[in-house]
C-alpha atoms as a PDB file:
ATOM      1  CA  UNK A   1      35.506  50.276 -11.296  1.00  0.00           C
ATOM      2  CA  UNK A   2      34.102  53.330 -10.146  1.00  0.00           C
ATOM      3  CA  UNK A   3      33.000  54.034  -6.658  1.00  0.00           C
ATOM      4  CA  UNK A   4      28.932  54.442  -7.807  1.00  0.00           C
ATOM      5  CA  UNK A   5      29.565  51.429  -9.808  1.00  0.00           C
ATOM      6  CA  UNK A   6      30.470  49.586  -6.767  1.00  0.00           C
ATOM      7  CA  UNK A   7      27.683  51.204  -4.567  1.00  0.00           C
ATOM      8  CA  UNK A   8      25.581  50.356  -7.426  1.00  0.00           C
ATOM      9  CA  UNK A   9      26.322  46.245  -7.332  1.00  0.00           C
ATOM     10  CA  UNK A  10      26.631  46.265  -3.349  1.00  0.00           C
ATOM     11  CA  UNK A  11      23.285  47.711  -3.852  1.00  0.00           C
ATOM     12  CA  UNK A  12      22.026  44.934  -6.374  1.00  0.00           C
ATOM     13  CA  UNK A  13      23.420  42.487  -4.210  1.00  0.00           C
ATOM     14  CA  UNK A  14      21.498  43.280  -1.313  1.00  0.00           C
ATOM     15  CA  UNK A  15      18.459  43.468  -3.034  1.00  0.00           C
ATOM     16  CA  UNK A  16      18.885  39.833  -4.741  1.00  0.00           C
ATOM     17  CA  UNK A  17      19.854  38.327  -1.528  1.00  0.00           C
ATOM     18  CA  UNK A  18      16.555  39.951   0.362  1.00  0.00           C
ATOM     19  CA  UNK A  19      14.550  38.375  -2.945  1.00  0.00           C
ATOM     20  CA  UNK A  20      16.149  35.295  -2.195  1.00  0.00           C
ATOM     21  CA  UNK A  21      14.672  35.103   1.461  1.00  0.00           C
ATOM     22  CA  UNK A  22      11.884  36.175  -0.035  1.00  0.00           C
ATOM     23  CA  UNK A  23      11.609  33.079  -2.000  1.00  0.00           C
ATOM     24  CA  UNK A  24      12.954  31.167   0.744  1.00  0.00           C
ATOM     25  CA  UNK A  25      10.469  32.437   2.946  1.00  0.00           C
ATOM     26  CA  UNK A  26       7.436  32.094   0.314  1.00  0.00           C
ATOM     27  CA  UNK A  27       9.106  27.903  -0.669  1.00  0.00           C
ATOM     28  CA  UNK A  28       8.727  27.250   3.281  1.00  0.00           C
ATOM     29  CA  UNK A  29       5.101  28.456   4.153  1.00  0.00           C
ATOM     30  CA  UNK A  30       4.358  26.332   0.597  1.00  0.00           C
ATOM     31  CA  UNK A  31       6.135  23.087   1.992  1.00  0.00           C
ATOM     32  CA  UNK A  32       4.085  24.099   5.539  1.00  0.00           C
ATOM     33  CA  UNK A  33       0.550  24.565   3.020  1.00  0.00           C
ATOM     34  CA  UNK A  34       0.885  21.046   1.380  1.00  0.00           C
ATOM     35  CA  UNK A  35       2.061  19.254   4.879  1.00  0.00           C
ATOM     36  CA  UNK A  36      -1.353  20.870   6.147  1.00  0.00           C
ATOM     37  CA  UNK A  37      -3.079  19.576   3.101  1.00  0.00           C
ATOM     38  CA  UNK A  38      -1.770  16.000   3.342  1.00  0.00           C
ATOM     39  CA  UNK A  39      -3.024  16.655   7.041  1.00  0.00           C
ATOM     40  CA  UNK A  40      -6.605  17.388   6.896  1.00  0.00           C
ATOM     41  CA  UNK A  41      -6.645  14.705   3.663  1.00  0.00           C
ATOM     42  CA  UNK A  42      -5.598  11.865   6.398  1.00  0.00           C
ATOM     43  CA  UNK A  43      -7.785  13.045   8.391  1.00  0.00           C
ATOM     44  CA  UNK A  44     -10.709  13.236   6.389  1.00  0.00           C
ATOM     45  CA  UNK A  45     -10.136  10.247   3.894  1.00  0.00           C
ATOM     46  CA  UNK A  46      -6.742   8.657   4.506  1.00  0.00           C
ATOM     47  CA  UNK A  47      -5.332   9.580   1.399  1.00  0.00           C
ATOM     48  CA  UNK A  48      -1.780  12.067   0.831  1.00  0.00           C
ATOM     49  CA  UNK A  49      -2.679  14.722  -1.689  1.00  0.00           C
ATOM     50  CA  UNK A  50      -0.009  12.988  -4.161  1.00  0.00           C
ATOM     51  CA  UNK A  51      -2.450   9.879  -3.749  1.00  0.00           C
ATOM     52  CA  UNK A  52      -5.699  11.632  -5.258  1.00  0.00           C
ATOM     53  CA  UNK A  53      -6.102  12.402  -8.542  1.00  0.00           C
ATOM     54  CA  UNK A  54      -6.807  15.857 -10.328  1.00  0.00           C
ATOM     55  CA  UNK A  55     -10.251  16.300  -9.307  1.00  0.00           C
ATOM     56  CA  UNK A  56     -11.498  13.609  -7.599  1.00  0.00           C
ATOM     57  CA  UNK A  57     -13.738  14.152  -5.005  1.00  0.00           C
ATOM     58  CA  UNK A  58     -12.369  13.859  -1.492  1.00  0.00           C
ATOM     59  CA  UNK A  59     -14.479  12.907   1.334  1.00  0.00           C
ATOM     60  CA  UNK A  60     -14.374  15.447   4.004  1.00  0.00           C
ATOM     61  CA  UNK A  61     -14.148  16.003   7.166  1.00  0.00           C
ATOM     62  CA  UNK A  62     -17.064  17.505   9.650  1.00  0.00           C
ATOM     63  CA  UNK A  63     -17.554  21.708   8.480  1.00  0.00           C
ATOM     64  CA  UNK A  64     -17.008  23.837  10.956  1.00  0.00           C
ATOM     65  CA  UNK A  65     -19.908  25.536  11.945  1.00  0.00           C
ATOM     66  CA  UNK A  66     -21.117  29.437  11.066  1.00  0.00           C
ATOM     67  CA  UNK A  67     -19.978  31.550  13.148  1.00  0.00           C
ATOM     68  CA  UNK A  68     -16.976  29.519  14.950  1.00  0.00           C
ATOM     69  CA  UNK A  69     -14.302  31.503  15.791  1.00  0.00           C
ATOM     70  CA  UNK A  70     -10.606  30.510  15.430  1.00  0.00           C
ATOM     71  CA  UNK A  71      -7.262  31.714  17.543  1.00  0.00           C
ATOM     72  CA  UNK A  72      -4.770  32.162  15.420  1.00  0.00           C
ATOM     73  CA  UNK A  73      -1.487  31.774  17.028  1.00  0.00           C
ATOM     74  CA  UNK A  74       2.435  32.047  16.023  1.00  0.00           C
ATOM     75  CA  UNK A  75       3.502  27.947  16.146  1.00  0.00           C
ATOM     76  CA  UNK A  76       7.125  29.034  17.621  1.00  0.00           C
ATOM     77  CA  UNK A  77       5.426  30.385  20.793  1.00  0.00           C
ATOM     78  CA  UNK A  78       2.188  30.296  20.915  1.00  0.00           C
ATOM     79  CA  UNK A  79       1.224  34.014  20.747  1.00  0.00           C
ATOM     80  CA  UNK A  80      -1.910  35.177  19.570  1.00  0.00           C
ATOM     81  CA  UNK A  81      -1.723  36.755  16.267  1.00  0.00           C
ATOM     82  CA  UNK A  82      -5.213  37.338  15.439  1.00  0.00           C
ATOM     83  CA  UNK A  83      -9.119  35.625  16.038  1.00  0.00           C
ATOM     84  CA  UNK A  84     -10.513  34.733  13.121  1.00  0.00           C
ATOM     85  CA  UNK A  85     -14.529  34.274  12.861  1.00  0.00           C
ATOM     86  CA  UNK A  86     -15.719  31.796  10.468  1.00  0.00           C
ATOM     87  CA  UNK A  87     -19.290  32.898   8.792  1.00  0.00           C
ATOM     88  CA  UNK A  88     -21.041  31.678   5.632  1.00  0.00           C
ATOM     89  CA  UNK A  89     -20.675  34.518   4.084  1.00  0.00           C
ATOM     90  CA  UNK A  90     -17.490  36.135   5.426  1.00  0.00           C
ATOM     91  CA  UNK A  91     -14.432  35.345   6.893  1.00  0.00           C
ATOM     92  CA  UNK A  92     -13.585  38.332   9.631  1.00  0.00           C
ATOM     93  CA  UNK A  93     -10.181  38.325  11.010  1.00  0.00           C
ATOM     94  CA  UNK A  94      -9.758  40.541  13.949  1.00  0.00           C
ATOM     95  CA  UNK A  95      -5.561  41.144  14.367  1.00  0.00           C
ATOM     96  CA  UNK A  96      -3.892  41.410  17.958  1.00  0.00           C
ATOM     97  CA  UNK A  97      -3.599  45.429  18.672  1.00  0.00           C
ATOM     98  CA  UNK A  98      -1.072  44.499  21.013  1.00  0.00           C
ATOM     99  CA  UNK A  99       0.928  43.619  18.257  1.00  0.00           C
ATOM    100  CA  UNK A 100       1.604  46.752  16.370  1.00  0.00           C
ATOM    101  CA  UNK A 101       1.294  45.368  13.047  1.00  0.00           C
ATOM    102  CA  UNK A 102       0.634  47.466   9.733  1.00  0.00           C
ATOM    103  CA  UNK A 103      -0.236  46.531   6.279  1.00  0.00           C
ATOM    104  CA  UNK A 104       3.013  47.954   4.918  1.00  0.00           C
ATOM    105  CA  UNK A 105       5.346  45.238   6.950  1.00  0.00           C
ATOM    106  CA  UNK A 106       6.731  42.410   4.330  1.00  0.00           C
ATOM    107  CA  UNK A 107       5.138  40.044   3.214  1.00  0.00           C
ATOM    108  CA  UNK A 108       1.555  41.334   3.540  1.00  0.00           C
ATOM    109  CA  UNK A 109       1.048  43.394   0.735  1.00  0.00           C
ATOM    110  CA  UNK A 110       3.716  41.866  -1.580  1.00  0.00           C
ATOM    111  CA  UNK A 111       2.371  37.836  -0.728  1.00  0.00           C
ATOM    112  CA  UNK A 112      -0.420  37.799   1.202  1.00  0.00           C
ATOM    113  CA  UNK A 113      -2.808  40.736  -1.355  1.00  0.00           C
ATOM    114  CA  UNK A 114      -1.112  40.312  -4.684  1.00  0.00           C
ATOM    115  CA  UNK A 115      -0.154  36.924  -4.559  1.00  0.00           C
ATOM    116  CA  UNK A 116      -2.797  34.649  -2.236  1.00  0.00           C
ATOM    117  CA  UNK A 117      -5.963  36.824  -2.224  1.00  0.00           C
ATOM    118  CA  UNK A 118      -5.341  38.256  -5.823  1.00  0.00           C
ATOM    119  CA  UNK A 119      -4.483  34.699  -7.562  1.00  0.00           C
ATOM    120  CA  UNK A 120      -7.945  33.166  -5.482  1.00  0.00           C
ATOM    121  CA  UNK A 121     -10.050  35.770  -6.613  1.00  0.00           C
ATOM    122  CA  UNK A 122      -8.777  35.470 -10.205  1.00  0.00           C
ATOM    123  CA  UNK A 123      -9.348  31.320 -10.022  1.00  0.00           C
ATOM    124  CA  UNK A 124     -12.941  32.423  -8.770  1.00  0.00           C
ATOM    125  CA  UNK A 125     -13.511  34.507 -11.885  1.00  0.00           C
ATOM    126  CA  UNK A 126     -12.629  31.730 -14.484  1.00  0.00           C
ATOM    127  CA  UNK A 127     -14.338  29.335 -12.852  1.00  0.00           C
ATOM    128  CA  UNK A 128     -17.554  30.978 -12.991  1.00  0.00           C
ATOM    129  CA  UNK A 129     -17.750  31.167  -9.070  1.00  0.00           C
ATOM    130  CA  UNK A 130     -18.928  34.483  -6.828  1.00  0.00           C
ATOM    131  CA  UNK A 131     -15.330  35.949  -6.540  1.00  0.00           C
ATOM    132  CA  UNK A 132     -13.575  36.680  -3.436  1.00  0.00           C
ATOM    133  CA  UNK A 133     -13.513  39.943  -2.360  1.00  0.00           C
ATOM    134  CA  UNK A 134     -11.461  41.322   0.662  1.00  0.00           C
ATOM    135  CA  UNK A 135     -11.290  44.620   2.563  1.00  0.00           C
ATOM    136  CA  UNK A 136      -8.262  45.699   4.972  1.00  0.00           C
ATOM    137  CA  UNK A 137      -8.998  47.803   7.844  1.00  0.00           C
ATOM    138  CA  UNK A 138      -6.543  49.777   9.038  1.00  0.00           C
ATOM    139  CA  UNK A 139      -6.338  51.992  13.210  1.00  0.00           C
ATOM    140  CA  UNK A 140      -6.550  55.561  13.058  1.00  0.00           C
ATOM    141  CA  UNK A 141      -3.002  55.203  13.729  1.00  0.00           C
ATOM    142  CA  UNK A 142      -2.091  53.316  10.973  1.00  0.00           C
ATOM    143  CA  UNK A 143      -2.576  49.324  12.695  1.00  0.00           C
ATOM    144  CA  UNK A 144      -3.916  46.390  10.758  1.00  0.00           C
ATOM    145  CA  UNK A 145      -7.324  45.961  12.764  1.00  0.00           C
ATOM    146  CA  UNK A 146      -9.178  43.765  10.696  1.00  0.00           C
ATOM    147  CA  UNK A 147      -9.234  41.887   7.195  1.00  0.00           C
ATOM    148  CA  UNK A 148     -12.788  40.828   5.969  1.00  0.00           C
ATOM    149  CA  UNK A 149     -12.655  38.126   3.446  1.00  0.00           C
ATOM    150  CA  UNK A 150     -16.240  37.916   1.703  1.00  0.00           C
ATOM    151  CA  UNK A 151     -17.194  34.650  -0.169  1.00  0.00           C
ATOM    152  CA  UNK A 152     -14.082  32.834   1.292  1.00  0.00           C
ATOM    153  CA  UNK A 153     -15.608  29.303  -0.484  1.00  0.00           C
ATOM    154  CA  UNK A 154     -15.141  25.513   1.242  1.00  0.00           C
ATOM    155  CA  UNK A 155     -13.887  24.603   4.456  1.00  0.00           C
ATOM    156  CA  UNK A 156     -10.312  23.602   2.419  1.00  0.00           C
ATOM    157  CA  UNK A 157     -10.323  27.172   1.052  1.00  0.00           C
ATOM    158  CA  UNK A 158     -10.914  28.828   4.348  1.00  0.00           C
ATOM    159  CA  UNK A 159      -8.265  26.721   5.949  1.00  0.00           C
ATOM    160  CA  UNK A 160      -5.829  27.119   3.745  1.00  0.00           C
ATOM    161  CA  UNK A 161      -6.376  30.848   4.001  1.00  0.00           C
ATOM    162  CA  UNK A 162      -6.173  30.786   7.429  1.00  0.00           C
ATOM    163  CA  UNK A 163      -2.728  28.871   7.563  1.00  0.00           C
ATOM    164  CA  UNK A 164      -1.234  31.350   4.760  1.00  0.00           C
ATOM    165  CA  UNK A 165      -2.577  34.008   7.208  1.00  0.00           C
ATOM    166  CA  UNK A 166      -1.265  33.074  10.597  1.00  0.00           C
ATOM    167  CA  UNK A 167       2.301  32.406   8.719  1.00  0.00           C
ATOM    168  CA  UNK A 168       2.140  35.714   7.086  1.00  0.00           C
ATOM    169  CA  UNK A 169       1.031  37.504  10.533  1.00  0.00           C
ATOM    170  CA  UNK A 170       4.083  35.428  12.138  1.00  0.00           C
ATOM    171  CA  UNK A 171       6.418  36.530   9.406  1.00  0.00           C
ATOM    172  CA  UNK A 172       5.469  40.434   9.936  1.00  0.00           C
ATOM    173  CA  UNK A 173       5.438  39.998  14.167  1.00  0.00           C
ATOM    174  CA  UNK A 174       9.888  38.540  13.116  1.00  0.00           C
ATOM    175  CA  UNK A 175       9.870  41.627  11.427  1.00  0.00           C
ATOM    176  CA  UNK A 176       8.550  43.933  14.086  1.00  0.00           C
ATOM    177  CA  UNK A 177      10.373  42.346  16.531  1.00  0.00           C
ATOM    178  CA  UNK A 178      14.261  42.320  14.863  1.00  0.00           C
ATOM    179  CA  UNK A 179      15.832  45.786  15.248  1.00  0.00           C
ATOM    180  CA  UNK A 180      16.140  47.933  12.179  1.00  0.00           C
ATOM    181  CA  UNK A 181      13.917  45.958  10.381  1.00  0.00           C
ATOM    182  CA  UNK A 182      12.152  46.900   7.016  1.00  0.00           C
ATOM    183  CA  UNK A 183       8.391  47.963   8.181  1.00  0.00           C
ATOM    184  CA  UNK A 184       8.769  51.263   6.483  1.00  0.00           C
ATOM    185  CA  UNK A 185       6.546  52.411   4.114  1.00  0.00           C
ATOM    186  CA  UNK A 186       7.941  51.293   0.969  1.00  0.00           C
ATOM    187  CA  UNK A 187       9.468  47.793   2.390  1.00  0.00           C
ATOM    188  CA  UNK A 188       6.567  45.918   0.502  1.00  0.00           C
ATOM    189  CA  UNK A 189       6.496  47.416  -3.097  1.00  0.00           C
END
């Protein structure tokens, strides 16, 4: 075997075992999504989400009201991550500065955009609904500031956005934090 071939698969193998944590990573905040689910379910009608049927109406729990404003906040430690403010209209997500965050840092672009956002907005679409539409706001010097969500929908939706969020924004902050880390430019294609 030549020496490029074997720079070649050494290559390959590092890229199929950062895909794997990927996945990993992606399985995990899913397992989180549907504990939170079977959460706010209990909650607000004492059934698991296994326990209700495809499209049957759940009774919910009390809506938060316009205008509330959330803390969003990494579960290992408690640091703030972002405020999020709740509206009728729009959900406005003001990121930490403190934190140095930036849109390129894994997995914003690559889960949070094209997967979560993307995939909601396309649901919205085929269902008939006002679509989701989002708009990232980046610092002069290149921080995530802010991330409007318009026409978020239900209190569910918004939550579940919200806990997808805060995981993400915890994900990025590991990132930031390990040394030599991939928060580069092209880390998120």
């Amino acid at each position: 075997m030549s020496e490029n071939e074997v720079k070649r698969l050494a290559d390959l193998r590092l890229r199929v075992e950062e895909r794997i944590k990927e996945l990993e990573e992606e399985l995990e905040l899913m397992r989180e999504v549907e504990r939170l689910i079977d959460d706010a379910l209990r909650r607000g009608s004492f059934a698991k989400a296994s326990q209700v049927a495809p499209g049957e109406e759940v009774p919910r729990a009390e809506e938060e009201e316009a205008g509330a404003v959330r803390a969003l906040r990494r579960t290992r430690d408690g640091v703030l991550l972002a405020n999020a403010r709740i509206g009728r209209e729009a959900l406005t997500v003001e990121v930490n500065p403190e934190l140095n965050l930036r849109s390129s840092i894994p997995p914003f672009k690559s889960y949070f955009i094209n997967r979560v956002l993307s995939e909601m907005k396309a649901k919205d679409e085929e269902e008939g609904r006002r679509p989701l539409t989002y708009e990232i706001e980046e610092s002069s010097d290149g921080r995530l500031s802010r991330i409007v969500i318009r026409n978020p929908g239900d209190e569910d939706r918004i939550n579940e956005l919200l806990n997808i969020l805060t995981w993400t924004l915890s994900k990025m902050l590991e990132k930031v934090e390990r040394p030599g880390a991939g928060a580069g430019p092209s880390s998120d294609q």
